[in-house]
Protein backbone atom coordinates (compact mmCIF):
# COMPACT_ATOMS: atom_id res chain seq x y z
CA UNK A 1 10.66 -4.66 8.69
CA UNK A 2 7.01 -4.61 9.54
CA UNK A 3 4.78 -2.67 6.97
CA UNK A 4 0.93 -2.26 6.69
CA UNK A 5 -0.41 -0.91 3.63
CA UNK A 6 -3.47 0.41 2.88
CA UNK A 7 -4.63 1.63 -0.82
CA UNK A 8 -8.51 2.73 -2.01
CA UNK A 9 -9.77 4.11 -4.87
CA UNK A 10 -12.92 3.24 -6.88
CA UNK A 11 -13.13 0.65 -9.37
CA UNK A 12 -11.42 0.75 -12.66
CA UNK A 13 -8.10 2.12 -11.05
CA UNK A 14 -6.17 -0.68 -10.36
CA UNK A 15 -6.10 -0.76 -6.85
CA UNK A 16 -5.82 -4.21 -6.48
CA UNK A 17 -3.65 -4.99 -9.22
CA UNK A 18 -1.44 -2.99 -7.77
CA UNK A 19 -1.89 -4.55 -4.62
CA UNK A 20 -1.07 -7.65 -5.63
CA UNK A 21 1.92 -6.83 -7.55
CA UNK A 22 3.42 -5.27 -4.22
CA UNK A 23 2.22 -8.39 -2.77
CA UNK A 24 4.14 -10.68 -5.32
CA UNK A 25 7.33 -8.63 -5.22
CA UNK A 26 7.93 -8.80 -1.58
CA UNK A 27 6.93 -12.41 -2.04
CA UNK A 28 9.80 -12.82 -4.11
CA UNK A 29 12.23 -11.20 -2.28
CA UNK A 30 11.81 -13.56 0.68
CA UNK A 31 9.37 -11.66 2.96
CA UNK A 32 5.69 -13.09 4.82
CA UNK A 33 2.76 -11.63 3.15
CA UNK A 34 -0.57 -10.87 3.29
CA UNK A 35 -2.48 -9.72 0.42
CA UNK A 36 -6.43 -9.14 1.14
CA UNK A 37 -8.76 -7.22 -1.39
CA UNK A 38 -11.58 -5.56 -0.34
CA UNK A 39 -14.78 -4.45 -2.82
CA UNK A 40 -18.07 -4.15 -3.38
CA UNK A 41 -20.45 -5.58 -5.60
CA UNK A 42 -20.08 -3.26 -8.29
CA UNK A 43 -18.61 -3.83 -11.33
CA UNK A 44 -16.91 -0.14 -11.89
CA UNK A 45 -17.10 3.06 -9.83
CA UNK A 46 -17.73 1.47 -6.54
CA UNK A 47 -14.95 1.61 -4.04
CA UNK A 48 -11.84 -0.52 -3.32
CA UNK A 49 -9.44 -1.49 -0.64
CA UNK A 50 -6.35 -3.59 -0.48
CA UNK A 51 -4.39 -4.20 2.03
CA UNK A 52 -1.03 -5.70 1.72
CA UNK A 53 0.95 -6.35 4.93
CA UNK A 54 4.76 -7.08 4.36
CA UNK A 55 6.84 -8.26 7.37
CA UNK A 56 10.45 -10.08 7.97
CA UNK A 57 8.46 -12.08 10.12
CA UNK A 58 5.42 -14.06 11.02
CA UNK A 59 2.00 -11.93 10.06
CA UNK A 60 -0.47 -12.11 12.97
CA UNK A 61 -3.47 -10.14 11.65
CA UNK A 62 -4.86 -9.73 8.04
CA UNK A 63 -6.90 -6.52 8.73
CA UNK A 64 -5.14 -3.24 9.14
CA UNK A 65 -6.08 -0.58 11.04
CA UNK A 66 -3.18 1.71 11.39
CA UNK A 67 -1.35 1.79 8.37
CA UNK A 68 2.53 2.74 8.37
CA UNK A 69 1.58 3.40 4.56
CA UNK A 70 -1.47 4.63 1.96
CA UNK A 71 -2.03 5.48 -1.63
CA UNK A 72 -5.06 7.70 -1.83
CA UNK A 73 -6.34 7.35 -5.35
CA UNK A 74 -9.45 9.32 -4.98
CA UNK A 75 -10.98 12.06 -2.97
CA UNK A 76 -12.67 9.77 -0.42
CA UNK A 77 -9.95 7.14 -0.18
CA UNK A 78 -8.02 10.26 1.57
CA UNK A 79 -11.25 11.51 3.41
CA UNK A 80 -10.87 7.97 5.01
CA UNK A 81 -6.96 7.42 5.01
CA UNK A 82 -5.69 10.70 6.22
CA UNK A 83 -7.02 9.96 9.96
CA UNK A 84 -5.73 5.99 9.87
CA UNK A 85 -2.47 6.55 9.52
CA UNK A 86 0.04 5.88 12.15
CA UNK A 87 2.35 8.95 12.87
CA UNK A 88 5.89 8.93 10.64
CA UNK A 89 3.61 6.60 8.06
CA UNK A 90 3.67 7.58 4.45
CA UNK A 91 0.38 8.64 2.32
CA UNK A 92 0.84 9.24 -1.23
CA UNK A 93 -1.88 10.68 -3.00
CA UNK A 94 -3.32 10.64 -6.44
CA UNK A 95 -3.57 14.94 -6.46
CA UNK A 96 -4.87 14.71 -10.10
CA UNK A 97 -8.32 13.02 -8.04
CA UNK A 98 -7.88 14.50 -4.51
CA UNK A 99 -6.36 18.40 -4.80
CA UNK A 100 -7.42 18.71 -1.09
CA UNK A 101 -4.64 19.81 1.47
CA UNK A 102 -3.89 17.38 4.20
CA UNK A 103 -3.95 18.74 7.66
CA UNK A 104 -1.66 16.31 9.58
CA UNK A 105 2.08 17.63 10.22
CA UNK A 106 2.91 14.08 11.23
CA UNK A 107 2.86 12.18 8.28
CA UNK A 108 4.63 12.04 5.53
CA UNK A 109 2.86 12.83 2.81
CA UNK A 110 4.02 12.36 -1.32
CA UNK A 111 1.06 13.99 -3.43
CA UNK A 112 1.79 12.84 -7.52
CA UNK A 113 -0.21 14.11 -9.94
CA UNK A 114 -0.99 10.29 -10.82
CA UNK A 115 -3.61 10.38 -13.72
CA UNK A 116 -2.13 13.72 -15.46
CA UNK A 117 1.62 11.73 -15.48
CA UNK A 118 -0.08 8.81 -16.79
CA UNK A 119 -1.72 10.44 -19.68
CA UNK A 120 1.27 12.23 -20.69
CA UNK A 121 2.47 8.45 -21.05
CA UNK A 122 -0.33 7.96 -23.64
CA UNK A 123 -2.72 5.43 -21.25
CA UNK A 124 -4.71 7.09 -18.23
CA UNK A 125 -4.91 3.70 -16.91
CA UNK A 126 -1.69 3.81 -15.79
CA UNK A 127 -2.20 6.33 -13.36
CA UNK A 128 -1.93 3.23 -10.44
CA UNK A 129 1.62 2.37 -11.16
CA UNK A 130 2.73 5.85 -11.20
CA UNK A 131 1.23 5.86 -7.17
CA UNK A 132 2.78 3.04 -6.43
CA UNK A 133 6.49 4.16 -8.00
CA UNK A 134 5.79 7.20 -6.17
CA UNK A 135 5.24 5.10 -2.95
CA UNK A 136 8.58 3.23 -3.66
CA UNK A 137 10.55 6.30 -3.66
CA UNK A 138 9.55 7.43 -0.33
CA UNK A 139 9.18 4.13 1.39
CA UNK A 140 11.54 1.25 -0.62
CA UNK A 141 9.73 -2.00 1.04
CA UNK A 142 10.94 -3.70 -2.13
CA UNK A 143 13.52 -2.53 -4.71
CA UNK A 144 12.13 -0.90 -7.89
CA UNK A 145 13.62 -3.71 -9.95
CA UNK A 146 11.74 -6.99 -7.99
CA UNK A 147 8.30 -4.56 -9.10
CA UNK A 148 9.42 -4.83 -12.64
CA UNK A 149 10.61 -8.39 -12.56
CA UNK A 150 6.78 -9.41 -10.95
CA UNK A 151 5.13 -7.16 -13.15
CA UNK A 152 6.61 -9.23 -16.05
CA UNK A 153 5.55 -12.49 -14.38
CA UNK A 154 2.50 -11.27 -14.90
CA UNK A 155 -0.01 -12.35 -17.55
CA UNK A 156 -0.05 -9.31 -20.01
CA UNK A 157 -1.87 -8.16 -22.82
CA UNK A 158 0.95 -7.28 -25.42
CA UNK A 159 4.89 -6.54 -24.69
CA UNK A 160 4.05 -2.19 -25.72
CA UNK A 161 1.44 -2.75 -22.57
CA UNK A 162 4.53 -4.28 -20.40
CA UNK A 163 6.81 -1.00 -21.60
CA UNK A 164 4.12 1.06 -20.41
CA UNK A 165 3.77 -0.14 -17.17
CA UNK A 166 7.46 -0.15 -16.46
CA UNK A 167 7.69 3.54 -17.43
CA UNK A 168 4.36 4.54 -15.15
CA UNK A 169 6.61 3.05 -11.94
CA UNK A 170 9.73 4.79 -13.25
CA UNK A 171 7.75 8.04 -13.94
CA UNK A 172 6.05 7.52 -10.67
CA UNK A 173 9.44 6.89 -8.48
CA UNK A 174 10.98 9.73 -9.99
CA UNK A 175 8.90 12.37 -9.71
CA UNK A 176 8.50 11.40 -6.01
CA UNK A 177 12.14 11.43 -5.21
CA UNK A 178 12.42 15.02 -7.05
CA UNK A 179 9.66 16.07 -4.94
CA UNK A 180 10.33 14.79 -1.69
CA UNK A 181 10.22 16.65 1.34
CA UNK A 182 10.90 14.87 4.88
CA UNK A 183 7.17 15.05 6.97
CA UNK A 184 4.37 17.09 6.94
CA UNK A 185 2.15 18.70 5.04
CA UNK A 186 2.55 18.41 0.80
């Protein structure tokens, strides 16, 4: 296995957490990793890249290019993504933040209605983990269970904030694999 992530948004949504907890997982499950975060200098609302680069064996280049995978969390993340991607790859889309139709038949493409699903949770933040369940279900680099088992290695808040975040990737995953459709356009 040889996957190359890519995943924007703007800042506030995660991106990198979510990043990293991809990162950690595959970590743990006994596969080379490269995590690098990309940002700029503001605070909120700027824009944000990750990529995350998971491989059964030795990583030769941090920066990706061609990505065999993408979350979209934003209009302009897509704008940029929709072009990279390698043919058969997988984009999943926020489509509560970017409603536009993508034009490529050649690409797999999972469009969750990320922010909407995470306020029906109770906590728009969790809009994130509901794109990356979503990218899970069409592309299972890592089981859903080594997420959760990261995620709670993780440093959090308070144990209802843990619950949540387990139910955005479940809520995420499962809408995907009730809406999945083989290639093309979503």
């Amino acid at each position: 296995m040889h996957e190359e992530l890519i995943i924007g948004g703007f800042g506030g949504q995660g991106v990198l957490f979510i990043g990293r907890l991809l990162a950690e997982a595959a970590f743990r499950e006994g596969h080379e990793v490269v995590f690098m975060p990309s940002y700029g200098a503001e605070k909120r609302g700027g824009t944000v890249w990750c990529h995350v680069t998971i491989s059964d064996e030795e990583i030769g280049s941090l920066f990706i290019t061609k990505p065999t995978m993408a979350i979209a969390m934003n209009s302009a993340s897509l704008i940029k993504l929709e072009p990279m991607m390698k043919p058969e790859s997988l984009l999943v889309v926020n489509q509560s933040l970017a409603p536009q139709e993508i034009s490529r038949a050649d690409i797999q493409v999972v469009s969750v209605p990320a922010n909407d699903l995470a306020a029906e949770l109770g906590d728009s933040s969790v809009s994130n983990l509901v794109a990356l369940g979503a990218l899970l279900a069409g592309r299972p680099v890592v089981p859903l269970a080594s997420l959760t088992t990261a995620l709670e290695g993780m440093p959090a808040k308070n144990k209802e904030l843990l619950q949540l975040n387990k139910r955005a990737l479940e809520v995420g995953y499962t809408r995907a694999q009730k809406d999945a459709v083989p290639h093309g356009r979503r």
